[in-house]
N, C-alpha and C. Protein backbone atom coordinates (compact mmCIF):
# COMPACT_ATOMS: atom_id res chain seq x y z
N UNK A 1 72.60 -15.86 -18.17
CA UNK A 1 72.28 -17.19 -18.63
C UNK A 1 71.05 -17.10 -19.53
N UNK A 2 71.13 -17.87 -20.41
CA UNK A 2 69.97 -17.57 -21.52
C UNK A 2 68.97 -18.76 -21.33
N UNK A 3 67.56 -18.12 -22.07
CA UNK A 3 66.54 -19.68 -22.13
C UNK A 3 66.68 -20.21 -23.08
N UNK A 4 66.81 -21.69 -22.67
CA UNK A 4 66.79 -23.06 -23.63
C UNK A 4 65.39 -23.62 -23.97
N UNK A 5 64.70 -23.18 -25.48
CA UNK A 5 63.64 -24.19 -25.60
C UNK A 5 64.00 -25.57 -26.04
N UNK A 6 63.02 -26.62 -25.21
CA UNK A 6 63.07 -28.08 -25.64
C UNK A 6 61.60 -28.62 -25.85
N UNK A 7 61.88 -29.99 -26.10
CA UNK A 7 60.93 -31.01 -26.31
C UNK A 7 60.61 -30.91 -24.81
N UNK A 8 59.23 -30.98 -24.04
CA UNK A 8 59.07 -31.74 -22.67
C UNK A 8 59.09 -33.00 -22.71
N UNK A 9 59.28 -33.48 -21.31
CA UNK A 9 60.00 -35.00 -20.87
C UNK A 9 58.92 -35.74 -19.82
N UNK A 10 58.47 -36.99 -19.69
CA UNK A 10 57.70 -36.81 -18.52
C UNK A 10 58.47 -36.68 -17.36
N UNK A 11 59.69 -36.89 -17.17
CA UNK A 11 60.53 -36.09 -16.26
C UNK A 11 60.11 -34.82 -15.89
N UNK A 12 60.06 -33.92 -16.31
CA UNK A 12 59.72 -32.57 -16.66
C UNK A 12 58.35 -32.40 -16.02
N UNK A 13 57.31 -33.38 -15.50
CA UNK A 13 56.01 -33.08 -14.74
C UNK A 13 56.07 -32.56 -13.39
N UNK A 14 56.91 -32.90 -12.98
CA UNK A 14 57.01 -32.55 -11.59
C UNK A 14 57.15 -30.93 -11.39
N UNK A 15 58.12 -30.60 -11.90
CA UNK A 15 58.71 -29.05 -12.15
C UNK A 15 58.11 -28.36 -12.88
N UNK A 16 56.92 -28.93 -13.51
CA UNK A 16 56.08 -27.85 -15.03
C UNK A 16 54.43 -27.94 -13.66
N UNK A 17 54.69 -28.84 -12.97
CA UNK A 17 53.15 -29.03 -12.03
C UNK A 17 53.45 -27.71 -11.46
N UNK A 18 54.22 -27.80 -10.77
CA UNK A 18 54.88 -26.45 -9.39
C UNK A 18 54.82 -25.11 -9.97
N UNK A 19 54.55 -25.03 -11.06
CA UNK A 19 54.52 -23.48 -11.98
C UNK A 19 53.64 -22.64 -11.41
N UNK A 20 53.69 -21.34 -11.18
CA UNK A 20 52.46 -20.36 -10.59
C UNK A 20 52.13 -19.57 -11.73
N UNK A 21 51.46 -20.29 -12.26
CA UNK A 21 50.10 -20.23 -13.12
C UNK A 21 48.91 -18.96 -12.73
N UNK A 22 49.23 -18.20 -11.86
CA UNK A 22 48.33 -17.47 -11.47
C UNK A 22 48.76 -15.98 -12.37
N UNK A 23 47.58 -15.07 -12.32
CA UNK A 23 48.00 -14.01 -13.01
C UNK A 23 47.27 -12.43 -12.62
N UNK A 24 47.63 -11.43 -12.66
CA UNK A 24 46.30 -10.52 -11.99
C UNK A 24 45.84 -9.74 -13.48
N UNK A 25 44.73 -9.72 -13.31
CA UNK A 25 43.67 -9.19 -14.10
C UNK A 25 44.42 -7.70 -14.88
N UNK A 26 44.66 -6.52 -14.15
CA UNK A 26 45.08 -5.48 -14.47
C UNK A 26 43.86 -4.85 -14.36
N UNK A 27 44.06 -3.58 -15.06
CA UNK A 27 43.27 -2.24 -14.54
C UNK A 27 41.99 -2.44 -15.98
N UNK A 28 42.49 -2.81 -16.28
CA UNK A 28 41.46 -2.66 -17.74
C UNK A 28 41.02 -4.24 -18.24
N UNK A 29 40.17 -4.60 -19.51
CA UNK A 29 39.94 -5.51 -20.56
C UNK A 29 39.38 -4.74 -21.67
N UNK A 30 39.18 -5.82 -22.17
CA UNK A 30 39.16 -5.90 -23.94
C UNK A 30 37.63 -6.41 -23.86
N UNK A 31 36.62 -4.96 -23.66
CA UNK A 31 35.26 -5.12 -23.70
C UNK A 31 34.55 -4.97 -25.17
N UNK A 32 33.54 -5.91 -25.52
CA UNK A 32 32.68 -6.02 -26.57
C UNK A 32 31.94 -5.25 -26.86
N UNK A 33 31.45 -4.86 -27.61
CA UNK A 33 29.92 -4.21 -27.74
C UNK A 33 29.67 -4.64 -29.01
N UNK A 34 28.27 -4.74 -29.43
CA UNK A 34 27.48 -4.60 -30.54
C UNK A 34 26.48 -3.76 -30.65
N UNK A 35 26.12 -3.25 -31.93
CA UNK A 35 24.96 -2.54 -32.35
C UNK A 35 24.33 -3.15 -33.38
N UNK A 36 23.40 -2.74 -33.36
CA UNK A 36 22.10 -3.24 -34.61
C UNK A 36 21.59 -4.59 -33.99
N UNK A 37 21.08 -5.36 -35.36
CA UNK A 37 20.35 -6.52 -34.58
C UNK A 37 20.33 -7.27 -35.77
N UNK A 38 20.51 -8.51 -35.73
CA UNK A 38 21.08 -9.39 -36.24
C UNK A 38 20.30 -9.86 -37.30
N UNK A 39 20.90 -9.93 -38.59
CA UNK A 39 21.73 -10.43 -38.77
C UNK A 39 23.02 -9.35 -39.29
N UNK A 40 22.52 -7.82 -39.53
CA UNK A 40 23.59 -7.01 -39.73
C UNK A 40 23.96 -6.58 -38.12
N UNK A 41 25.23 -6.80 -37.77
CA UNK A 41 25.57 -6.04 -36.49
C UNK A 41 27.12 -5.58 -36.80
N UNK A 42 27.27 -4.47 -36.25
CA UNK A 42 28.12 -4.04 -36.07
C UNK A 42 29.16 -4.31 -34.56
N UNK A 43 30.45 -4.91 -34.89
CA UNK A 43 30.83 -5.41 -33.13
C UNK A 43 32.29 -4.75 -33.44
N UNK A 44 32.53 -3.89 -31.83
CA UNK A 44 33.74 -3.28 -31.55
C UNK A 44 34.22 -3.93 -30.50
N UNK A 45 36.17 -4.16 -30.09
CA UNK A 45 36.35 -4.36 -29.46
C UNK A 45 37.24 -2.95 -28.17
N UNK A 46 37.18 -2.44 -27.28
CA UNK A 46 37.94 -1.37 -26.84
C UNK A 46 38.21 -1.85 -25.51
N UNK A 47 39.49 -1.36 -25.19
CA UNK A 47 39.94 -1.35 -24.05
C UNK A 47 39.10 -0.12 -22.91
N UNK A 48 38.63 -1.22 -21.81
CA UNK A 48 37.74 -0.45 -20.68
C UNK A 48 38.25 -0.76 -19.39
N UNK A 49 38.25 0.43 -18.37
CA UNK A 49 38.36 0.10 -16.87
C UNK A 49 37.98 -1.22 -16.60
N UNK A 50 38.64 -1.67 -15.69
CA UNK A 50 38.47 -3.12 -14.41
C UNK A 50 38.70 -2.84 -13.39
N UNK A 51 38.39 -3.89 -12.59
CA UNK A 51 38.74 -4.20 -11.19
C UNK A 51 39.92 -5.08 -11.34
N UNK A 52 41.04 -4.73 -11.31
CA UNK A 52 41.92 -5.72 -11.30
C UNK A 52 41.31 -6.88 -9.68
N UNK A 53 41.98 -8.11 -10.06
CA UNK A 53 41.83 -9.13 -9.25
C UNK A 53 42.83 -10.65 -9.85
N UNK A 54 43.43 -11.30 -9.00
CA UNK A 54 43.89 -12.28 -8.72
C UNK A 54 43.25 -13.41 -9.69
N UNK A 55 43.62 -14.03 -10.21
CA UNK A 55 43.39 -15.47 -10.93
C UNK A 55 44.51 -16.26 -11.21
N UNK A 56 43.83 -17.42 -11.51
CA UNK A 56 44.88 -18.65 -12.00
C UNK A 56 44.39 -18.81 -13.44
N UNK A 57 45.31 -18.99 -14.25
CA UNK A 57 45.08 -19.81 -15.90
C UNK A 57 44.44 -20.92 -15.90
N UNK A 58 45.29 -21.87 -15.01
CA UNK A 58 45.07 -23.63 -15.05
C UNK A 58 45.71 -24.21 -14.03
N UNK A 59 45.33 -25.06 -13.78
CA UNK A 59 45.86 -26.32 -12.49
C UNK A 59 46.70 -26.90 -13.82
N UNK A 60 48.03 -27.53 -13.26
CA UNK A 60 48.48 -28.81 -13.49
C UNK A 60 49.42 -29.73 -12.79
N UNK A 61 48.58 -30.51 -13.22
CA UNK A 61 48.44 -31.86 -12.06
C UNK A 61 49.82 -32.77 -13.13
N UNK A 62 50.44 -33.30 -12.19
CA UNK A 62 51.15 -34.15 -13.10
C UNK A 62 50.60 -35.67 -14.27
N UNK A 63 49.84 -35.71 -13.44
CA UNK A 63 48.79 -36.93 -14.47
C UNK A 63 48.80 -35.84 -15.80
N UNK A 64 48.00 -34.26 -15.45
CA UNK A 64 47.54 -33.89 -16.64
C UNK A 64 48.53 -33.61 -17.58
N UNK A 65 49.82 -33.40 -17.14
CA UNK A 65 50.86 -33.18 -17.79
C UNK A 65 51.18 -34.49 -18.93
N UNK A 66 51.69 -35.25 -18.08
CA UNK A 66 51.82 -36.27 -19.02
C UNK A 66 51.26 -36.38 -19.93
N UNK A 67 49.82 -36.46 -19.69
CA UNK A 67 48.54 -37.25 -20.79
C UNK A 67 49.15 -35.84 -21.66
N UNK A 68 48.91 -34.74 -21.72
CA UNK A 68 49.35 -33.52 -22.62
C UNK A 68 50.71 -34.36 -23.48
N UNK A 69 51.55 -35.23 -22.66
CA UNK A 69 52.63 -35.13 -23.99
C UNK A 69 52.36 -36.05 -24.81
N UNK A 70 51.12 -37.12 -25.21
CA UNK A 70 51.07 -37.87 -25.55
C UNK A 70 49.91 -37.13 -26.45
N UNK A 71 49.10 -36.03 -25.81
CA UNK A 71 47.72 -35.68 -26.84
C UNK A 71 48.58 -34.21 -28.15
N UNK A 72 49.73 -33.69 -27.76
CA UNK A 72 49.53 -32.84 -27.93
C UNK A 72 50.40 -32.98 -29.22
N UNK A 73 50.64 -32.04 -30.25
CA UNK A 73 51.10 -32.34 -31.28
C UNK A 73 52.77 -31.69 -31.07
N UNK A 74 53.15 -30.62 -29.82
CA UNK A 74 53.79 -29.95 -29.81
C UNK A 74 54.03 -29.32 -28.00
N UNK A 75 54.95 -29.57 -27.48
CA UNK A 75 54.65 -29.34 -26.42
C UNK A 75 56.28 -29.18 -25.73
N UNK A 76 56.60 -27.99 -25.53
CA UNK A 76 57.76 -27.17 -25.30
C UNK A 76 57.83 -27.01 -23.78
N UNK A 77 58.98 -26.57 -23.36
CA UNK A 77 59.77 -26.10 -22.00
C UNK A 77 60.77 -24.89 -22.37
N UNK A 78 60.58 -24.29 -21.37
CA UNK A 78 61.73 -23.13 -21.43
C UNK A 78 62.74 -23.20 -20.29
N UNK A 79 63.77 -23.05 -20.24
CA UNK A 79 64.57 -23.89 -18.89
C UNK A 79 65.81 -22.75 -18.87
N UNK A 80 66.02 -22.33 -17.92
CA UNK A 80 67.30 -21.51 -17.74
C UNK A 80 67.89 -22.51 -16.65
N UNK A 81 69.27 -22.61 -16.86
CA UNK A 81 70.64 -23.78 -16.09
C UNK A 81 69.39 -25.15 -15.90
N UNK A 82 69.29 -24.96 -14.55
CA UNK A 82 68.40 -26.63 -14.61
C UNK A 82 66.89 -25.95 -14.21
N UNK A 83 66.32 -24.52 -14.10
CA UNK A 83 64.96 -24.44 -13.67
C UNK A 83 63.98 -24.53 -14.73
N UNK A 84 62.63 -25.01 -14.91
CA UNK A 84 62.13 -24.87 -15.65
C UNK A 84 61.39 -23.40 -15.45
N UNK A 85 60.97 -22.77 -16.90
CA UNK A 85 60.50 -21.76 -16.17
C UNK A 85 58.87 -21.79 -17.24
N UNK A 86 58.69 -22.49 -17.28
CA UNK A 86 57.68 -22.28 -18.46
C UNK A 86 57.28 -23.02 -19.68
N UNK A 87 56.29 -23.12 -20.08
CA UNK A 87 55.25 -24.57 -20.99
C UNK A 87 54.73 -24.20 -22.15
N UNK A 88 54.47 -24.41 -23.52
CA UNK A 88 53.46 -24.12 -23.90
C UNK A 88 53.40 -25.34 -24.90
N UNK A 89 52.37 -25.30 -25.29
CA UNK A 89 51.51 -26.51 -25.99
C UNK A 89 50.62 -26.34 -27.14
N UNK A 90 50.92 -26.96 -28.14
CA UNK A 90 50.40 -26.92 -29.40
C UNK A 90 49.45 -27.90 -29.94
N UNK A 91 48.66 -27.85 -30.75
CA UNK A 91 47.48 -29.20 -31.34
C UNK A 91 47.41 -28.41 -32.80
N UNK A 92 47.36 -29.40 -33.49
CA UNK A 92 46.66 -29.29 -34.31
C UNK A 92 45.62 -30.16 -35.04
N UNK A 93 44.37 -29.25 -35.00
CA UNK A 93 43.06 -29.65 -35.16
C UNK A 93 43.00 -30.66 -36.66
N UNK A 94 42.53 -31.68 -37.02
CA UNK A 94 42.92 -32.30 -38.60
C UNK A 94 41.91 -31.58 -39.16
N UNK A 95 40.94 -30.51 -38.46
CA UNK A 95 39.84 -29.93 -39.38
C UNK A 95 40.60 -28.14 -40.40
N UNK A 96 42.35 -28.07 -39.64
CA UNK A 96 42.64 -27.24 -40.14
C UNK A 96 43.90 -27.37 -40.53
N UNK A 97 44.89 -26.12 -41.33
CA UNK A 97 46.40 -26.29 -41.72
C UNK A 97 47.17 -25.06 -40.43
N UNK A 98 46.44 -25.00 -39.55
CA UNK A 98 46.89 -23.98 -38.09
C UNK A 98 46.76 -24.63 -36.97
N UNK A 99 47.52 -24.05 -36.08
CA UNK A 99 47.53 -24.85 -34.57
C UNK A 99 47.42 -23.93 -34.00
N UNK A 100 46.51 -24.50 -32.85
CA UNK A 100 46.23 -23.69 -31.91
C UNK A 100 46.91 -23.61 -30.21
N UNK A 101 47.79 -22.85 -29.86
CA UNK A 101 48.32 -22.78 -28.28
C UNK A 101 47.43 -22.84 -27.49
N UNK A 102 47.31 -24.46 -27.22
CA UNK A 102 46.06 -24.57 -26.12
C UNK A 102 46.76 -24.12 -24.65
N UNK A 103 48.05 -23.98 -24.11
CA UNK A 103 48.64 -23.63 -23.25
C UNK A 103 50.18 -23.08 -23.61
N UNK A 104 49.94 -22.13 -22.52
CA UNK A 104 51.64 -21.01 -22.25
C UNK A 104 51.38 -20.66 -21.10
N UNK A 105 52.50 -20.94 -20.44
CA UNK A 105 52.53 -20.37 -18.87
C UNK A 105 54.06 -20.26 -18.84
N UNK A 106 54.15 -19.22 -17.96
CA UNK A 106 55.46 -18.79 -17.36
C UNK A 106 55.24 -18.29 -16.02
N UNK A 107 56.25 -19.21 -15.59
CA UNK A 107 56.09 -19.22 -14.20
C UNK A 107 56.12 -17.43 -13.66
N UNK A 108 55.21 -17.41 -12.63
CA UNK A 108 54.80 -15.90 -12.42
C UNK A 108 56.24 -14.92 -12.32
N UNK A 109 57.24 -15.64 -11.62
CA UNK A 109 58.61 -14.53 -11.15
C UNK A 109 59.38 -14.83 -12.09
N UNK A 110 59.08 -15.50 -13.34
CA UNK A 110 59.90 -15.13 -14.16
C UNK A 110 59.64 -14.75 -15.47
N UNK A 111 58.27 -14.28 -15.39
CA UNK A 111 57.32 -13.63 -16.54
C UNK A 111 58.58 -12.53 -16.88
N UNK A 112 58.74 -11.99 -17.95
CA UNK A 112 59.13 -10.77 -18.50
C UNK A 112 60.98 -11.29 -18.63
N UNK A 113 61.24 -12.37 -18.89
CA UNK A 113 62.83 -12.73 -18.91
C UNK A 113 62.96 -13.61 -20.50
N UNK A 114 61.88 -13.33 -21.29
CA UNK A 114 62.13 -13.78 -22.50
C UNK A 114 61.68 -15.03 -22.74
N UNK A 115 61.23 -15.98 -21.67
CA UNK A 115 60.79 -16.87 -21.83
C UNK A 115 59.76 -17.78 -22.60
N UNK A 116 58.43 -16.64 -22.50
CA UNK A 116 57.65 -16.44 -23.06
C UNK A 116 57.45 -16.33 -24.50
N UNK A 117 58.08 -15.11 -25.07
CA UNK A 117 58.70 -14.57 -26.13
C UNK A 117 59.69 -16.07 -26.99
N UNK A 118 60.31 -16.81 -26.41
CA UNK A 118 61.47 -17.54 -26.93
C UNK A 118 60.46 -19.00 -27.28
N UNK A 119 58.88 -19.05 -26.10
CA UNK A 119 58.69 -20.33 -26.41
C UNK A 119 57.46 -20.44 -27.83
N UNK A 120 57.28 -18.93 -27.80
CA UNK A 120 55.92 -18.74 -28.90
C UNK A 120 57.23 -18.44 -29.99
N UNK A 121 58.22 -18.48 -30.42
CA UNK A 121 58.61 -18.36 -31.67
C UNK A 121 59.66 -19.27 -31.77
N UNK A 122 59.68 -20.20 -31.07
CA UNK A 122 60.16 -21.55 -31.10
C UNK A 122 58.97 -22.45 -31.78
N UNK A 123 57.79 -21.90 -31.36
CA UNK A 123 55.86 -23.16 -31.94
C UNK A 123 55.89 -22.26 -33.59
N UNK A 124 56.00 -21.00 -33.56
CA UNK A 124 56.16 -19.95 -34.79
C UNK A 124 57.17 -21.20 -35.81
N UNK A 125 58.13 -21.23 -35.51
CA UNK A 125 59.54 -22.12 -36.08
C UNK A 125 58.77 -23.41 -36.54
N UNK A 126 58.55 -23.93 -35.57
CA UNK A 126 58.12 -25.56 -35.84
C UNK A 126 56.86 -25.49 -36.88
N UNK A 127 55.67 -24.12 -36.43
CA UNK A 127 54.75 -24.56 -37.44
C UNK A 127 55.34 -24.01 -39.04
N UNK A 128 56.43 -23.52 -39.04
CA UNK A 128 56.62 -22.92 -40.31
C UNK A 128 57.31 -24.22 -40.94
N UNK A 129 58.32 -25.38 -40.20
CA UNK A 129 58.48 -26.29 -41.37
C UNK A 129 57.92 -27.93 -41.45
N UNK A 130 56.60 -27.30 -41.09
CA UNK A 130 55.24 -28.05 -41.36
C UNK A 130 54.46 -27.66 -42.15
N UNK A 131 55.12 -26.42 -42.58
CA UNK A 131 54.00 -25.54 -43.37
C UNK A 131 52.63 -25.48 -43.06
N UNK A 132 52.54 -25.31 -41.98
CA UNK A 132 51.44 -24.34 -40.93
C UNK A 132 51.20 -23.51 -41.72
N UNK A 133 49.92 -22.81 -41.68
CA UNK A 133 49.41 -21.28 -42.11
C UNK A 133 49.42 -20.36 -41.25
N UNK A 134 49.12 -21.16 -39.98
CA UNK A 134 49.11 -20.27 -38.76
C UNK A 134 49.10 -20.36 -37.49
N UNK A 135 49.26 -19.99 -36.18
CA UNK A 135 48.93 -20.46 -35.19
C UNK A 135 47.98 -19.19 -34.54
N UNK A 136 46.78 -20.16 -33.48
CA UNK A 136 46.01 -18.64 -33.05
C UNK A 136 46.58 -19.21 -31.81
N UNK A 137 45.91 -18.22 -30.82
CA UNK A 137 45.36 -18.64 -29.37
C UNK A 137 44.38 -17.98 -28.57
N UNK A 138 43.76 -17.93 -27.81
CA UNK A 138 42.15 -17.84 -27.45
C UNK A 138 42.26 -17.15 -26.00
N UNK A 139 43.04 -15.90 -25.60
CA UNK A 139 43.26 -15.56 -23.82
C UNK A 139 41.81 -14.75 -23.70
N UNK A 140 41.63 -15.08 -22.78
CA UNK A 140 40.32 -13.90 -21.94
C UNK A 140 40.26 -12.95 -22.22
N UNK A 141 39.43 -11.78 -22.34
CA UNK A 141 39.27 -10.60 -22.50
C UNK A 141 39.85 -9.86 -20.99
N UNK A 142 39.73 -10.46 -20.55
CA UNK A 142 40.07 -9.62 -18.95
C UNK A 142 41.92 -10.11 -18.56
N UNK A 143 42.69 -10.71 -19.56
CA UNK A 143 43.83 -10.99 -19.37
C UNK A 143 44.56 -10.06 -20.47
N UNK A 144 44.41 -9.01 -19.95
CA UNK A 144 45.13 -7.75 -21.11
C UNK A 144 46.64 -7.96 -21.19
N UNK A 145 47.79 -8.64 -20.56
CA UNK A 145 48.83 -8.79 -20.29
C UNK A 145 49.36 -10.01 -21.58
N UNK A 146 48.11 -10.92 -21.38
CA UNK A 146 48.53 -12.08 -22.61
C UNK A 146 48.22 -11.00 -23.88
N UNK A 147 47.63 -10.60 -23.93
CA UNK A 147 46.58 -9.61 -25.01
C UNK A 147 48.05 -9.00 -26.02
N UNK A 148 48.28 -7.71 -24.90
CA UNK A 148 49.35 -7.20 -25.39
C UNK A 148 50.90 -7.97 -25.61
N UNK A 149 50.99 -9.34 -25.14
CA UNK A 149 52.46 -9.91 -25.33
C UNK A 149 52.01 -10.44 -26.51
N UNK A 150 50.57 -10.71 -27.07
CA UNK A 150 50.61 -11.74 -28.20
C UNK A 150 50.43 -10.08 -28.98
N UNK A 151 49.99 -9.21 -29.12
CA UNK A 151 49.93 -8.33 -30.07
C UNK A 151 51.38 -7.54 -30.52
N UNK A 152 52.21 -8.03 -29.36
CA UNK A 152 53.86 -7.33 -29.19
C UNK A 152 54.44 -8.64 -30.06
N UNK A 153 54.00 -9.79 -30.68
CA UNK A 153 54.49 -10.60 -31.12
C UNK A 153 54.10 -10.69 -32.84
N UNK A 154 53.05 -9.63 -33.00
CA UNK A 154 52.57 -9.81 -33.97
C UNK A 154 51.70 -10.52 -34.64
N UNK A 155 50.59 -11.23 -33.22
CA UNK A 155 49.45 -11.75 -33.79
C UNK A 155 48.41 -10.63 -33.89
N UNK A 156 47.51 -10.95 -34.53
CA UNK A 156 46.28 -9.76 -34.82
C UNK A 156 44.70 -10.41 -34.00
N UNK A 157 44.00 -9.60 -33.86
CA UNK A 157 42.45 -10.08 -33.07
C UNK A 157 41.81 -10.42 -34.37
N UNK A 158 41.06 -11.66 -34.38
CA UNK A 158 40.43 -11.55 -35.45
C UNK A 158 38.82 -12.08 -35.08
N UNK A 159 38.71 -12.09 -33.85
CA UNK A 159 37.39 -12.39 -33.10
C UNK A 159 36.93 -12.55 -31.62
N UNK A 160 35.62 -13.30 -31.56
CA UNK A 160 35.27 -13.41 -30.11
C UNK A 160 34.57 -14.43 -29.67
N UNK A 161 34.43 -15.17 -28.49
CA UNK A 161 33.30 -16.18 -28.19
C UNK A 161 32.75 -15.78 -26.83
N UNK A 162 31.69 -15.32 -26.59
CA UNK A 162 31.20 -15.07 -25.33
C UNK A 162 30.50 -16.11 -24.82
N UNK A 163 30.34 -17.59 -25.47
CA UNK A 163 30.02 -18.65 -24.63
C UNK A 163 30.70 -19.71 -24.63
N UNK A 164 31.90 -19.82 -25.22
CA UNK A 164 32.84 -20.58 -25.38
C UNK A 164 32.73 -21.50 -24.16
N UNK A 165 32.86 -21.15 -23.14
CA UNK A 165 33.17 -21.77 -21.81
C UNK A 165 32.05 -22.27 -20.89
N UNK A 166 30.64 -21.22 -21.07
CA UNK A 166 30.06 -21.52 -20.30
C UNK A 166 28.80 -20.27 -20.62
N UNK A 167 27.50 -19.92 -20.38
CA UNK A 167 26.64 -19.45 -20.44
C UNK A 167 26.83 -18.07 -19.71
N UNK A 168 28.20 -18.19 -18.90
CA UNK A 168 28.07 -16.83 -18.02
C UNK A 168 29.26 -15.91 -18.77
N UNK A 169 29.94 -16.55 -19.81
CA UNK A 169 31.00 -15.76 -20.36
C UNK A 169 30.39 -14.56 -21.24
N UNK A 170 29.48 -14.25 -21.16
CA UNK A 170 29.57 -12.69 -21.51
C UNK A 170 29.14 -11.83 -20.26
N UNK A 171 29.31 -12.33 -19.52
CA UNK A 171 30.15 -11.12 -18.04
C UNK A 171 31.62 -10.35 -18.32
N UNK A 172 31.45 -9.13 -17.90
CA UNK A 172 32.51 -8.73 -18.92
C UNK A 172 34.19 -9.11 -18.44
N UNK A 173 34.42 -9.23 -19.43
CA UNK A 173 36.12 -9.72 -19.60
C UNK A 173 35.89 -11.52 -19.66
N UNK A 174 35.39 -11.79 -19.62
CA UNK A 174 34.89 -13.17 -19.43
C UNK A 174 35.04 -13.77 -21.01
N UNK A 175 34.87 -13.13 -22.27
CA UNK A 175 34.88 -13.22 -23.51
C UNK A 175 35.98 -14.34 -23.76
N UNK A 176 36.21 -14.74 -24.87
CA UNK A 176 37.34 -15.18 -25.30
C UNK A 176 37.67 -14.78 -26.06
N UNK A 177 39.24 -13.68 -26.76
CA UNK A 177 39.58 -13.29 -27.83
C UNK A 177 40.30 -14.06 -28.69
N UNK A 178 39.80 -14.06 -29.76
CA UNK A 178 41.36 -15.25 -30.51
C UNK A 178 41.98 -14.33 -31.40
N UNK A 179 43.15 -14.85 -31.50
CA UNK A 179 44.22 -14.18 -32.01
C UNK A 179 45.13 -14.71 -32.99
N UNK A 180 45.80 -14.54 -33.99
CA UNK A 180 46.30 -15.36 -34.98
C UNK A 180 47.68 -14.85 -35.47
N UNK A 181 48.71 -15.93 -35.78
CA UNK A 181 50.23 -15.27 -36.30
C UNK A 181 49.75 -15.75 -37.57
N UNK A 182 50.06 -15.24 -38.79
CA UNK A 182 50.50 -15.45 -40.05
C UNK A 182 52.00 -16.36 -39.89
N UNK A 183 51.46 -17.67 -40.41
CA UNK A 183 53.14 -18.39 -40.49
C UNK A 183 53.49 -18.60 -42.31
N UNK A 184 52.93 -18.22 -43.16
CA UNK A 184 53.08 -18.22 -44.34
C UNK A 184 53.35 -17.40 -45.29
């Protein structure tokens, strides 16, 4: 049976809430360094040992769902027969001609069934006849799994935010990498 991408429904909250959103770290991240001192610095990114460990992406709550189909410019389901298996969500900023995947989740037991893969080049599709330039998206440094599915897709690294989130994000893997498809 194959995956069906669609439009989400607020129907669709209940079954996109229940998603296991959780993910494990893996053995490694995508650690920073710099040299020199600013304003010339030199910054590398390399893959380094971890502690793998247990996390979640995101809560969603069905309230938050909804309000998402009303904020978001783009906001998909992946569904095999009647299960949902997976979300992702698009905006685009009016300060740019790219959108950014503020969310993708696939439900944990059915990560690796194409789902994933079918819902980022389904947002690929849509931003191309909008004539999008591009779409990025922004995963953790310590989520090497999103890392490599978006680099297996053919987005490229083109940076970093180590406080994006909060004052403690340059603890390592804590970073934020962004990442970008060429849609043009």
């Amino acid at each position: 049976m194959s995956v069906v991408i669609r439009p989400a429904t607020a129907a669709d909250a209940s079954a996109l809430a229940a998603l296991d959103a959780s993910y494990a770290t893996g053995e490694r991240l995508l650690a920073l360094a710099s040299t020199g001192a600013p304003p010339e610095l030199d910054i590398s990114m390399r893959w380094r040992d971890a502690t793998p460990r247990e996390t979640v992406y995101a809560e969603y709550g069905e309230d938050r769902l909804r309000r998402a189909l009303a904020k978001t410019d783009l906001f998909l389901v992946a569904e095999q027969g009647r299960a949902l298996l997976g979300l992702l969500m698009v905006i685009v900023p009016s300060w740019t001609d790219a959108g950014e995947i503020t969310d993708l989740v696939v439900d944990r037991k059915h990560r690796r069934s194409g789902a994933g893969r079918a819902l980022v080049e389904a947002a690929a599709a849509w931003g191309r006849e909008r004539s999008l330039r591009a779409l990025w998206v922004e995963p953790r440094a310590e989520n090497a799994d999103a890392i490599e599915f978006y680099l297996a897709l053919g987005f490229r690294l083109s940076g970093y935010n180590d406080r994006l989130h909060s004052n403690t994000d340059d603890a390592p893997g804590q970073q934020t990498i962004y990442m970008y498809l060429e849609l043009a």
